[in-house]
C-alpha atoms as a PDB file:
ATOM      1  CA  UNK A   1      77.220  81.145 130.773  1.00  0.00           C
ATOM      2  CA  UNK A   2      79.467  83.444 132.554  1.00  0.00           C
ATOM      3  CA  UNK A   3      80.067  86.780 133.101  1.00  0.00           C
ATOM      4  CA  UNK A   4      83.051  89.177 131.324  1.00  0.00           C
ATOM      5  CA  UNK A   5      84.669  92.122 132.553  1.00  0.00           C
ATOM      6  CA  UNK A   6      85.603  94.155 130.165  1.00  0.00           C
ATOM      7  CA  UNK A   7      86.814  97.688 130.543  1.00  0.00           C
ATOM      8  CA  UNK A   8      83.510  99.950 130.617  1.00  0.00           C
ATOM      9  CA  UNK A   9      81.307  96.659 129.501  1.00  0.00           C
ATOM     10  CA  UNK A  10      78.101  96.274 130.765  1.00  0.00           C
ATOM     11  CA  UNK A  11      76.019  93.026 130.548  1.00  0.00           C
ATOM     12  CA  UNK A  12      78.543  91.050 128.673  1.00  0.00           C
ATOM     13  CA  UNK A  13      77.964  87.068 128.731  1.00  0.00           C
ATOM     14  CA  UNK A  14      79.169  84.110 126.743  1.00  0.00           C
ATOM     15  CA  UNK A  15      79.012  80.079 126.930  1.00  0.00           C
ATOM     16  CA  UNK A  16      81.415  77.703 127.011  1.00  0.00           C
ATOM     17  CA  UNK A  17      84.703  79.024 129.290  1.00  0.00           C
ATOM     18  CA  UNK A  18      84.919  78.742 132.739  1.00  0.00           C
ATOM     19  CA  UNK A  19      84.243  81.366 134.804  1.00  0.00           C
ATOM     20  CA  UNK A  20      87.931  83.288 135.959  1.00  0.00           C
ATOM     21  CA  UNK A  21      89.436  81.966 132.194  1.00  0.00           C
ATOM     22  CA  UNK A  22      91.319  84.120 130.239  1.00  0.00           C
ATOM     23  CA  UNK A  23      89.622  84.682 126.761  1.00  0.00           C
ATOM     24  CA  UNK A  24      89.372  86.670 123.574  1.00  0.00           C
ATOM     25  CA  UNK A  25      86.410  87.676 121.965  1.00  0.00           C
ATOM     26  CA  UNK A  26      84.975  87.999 118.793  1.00  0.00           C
ATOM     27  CA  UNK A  27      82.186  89.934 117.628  1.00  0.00           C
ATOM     28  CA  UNK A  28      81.319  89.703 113.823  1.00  0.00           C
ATOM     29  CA  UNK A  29      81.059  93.739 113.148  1.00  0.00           C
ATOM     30  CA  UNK A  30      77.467  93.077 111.046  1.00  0.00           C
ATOM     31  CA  UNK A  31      76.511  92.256 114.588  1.00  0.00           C
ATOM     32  CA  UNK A  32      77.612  95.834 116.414  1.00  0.00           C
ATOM     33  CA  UNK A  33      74.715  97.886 116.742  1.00  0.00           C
ATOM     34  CA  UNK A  34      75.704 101.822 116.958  1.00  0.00           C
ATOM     35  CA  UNK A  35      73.482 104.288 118.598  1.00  0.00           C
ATOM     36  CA  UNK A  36      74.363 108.063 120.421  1.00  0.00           C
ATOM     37  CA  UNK A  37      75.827 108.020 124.065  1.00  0.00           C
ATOM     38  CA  UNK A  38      73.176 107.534 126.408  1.00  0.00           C
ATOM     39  CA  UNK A  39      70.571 106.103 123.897  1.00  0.00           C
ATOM     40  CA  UNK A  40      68.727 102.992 125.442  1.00  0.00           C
ATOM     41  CA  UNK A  41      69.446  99.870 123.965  1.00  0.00           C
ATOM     42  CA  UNK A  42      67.814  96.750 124.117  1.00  0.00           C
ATOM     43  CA  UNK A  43      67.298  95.035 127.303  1.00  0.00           C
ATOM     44  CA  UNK A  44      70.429  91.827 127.935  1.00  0.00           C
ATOM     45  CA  UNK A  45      72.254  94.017 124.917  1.00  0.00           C
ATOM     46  CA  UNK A  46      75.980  93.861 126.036  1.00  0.00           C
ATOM     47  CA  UNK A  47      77.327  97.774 125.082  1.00  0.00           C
ATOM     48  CA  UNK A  48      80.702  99.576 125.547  1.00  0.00           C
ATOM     49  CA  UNK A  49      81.261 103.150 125.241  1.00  0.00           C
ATOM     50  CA  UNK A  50      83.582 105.174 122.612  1.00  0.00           C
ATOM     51  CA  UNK A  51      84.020 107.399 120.305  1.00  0.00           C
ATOM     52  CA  UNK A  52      83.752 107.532 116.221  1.00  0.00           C
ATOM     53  CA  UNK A  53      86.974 107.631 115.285  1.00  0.00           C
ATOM     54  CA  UNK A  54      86.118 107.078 111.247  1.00  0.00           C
ATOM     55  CA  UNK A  55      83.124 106.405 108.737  1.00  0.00           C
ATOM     56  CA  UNK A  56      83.670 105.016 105.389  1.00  0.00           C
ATOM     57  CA  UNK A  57      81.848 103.516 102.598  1.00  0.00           C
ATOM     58  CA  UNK A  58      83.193  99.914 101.067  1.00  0.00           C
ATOM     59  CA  UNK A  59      80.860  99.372  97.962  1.00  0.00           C
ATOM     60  CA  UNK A  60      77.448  98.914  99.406  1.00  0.00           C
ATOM     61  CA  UNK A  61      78.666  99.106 103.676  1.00  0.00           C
ATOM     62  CA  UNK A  62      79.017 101.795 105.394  1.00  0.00           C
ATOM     63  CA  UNK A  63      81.410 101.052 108.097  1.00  0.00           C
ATOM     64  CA  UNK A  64      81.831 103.069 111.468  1.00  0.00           C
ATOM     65  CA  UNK A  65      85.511 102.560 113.667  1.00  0.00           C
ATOM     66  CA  UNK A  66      84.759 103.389 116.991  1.00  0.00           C
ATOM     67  CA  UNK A  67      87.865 103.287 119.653  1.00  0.00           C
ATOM     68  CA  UNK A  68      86.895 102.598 122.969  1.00  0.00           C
ATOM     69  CA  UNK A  69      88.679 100.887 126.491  1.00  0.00           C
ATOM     70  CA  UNK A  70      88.861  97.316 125.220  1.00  0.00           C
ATOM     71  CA  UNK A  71      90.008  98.554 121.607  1.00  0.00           C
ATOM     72  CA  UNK A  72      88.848  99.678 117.712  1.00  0.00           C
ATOM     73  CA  UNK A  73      85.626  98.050 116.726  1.00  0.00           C
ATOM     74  CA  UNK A  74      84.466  98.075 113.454  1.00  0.00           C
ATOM     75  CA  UNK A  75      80.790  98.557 112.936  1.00  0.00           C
ATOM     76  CA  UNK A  76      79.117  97.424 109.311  1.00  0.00           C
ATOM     77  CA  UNK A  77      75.937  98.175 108.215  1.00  0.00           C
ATOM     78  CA  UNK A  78      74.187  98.248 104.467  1.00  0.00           C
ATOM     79  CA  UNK A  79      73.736 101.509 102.813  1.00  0.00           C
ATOM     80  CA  UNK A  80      70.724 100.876 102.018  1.00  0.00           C
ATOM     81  CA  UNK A  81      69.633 101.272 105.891  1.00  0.00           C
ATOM     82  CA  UNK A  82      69.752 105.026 107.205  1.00  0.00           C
ATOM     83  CA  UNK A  83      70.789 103.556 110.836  1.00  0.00           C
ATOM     84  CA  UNK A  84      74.229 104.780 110.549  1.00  0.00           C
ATOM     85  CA  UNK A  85      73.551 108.005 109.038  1.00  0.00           C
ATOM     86  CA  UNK A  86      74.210 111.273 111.076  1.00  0.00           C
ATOM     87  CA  UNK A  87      76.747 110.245 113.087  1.00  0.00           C
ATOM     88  CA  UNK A  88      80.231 112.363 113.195  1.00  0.00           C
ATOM     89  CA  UNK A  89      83.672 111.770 113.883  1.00  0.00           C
ATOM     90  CA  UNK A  90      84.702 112.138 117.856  1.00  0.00           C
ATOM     91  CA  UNK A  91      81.127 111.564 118.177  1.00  0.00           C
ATOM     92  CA  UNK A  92      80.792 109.941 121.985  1.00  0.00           C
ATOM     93  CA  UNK A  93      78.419 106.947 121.159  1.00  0.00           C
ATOM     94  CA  UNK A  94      78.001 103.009 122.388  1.00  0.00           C
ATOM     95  CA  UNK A  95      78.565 100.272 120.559  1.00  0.00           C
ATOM     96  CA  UNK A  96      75.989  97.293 121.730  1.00  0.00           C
ATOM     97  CA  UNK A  97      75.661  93.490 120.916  1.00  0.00           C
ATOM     98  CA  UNK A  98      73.342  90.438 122.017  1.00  0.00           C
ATOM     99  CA  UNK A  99      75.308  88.310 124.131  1.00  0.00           C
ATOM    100  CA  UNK A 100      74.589  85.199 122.061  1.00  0.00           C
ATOM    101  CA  UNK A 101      76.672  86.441 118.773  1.00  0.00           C
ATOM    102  CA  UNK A 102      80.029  86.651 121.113  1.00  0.00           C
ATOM    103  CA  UNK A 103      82.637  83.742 120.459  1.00  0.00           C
ATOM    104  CA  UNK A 104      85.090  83.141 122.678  1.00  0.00           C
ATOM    105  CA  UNK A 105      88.522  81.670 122.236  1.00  0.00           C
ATOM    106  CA  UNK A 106      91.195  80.822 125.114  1.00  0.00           C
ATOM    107  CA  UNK A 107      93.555  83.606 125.101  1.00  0.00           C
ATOM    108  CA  UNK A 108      96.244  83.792 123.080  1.00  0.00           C
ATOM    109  CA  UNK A 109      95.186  81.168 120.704  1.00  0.00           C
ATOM    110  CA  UNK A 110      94.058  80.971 117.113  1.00  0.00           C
ATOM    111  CA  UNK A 111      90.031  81.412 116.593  1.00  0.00           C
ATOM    112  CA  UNK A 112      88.917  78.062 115.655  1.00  0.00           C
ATOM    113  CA  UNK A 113      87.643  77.737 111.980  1.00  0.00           C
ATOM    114  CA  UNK A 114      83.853  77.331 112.102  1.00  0.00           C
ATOM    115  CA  UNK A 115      83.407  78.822 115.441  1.00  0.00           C
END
């Protein structure tokens, strides 16, 4: 495993690049966890700060676009669940993940199929 530096990332790790390689990564958005700025996630959580920039409801997901230093993530969660309820747009927030559902690809080339 190695580290990645992403802009205002904390704790980020992955498998299977070199350490100093360029990559892209790819994090499923049923994956994203969403909780207020300065909430306490779970410990070797990966998180990255930003802001709500939209909510919106696709049949039975809610899903939350949050813009933040390395770019819009998409956050999906069942409706079902009240986990994403409450929060507002230009709410300041931090989107988290577990390390182990990150995929990463060599930069600049097509995800693999399966990966």
């Amino acid at each position: 495993a190695c580290g990645v530096a992403l802009s205002g990332a904390r704790g980020a790790a992955m498998q299977g690049e070199p350490e100093g390689a360029a990559v892209e990564l790819m994090l499923r958005p049923h994956r994203l966890r969403l909780r207020r700025a300065g909430g306490a996630g779970a410990q070797g959580e990966a998180s990255l700060p930003g802001r709500v920039r939209s909510l919106s409801y696709v049949g039975d997901v809610a899903q939350v676009e949050v813009e933040t230093a390395a770019g819009r993530l998409v956050v999906e969660r069942g409706t079902d669940g009240g986990d994403w309820r409450g929060f507002a747009e230009g709410e300041a927030v931090e989107v988290s993940w577990s390390p182990a559902g990150v995929r990463a690809f060599p930069a600049g080339q097509p995800a693999r199929a399966g990966a």
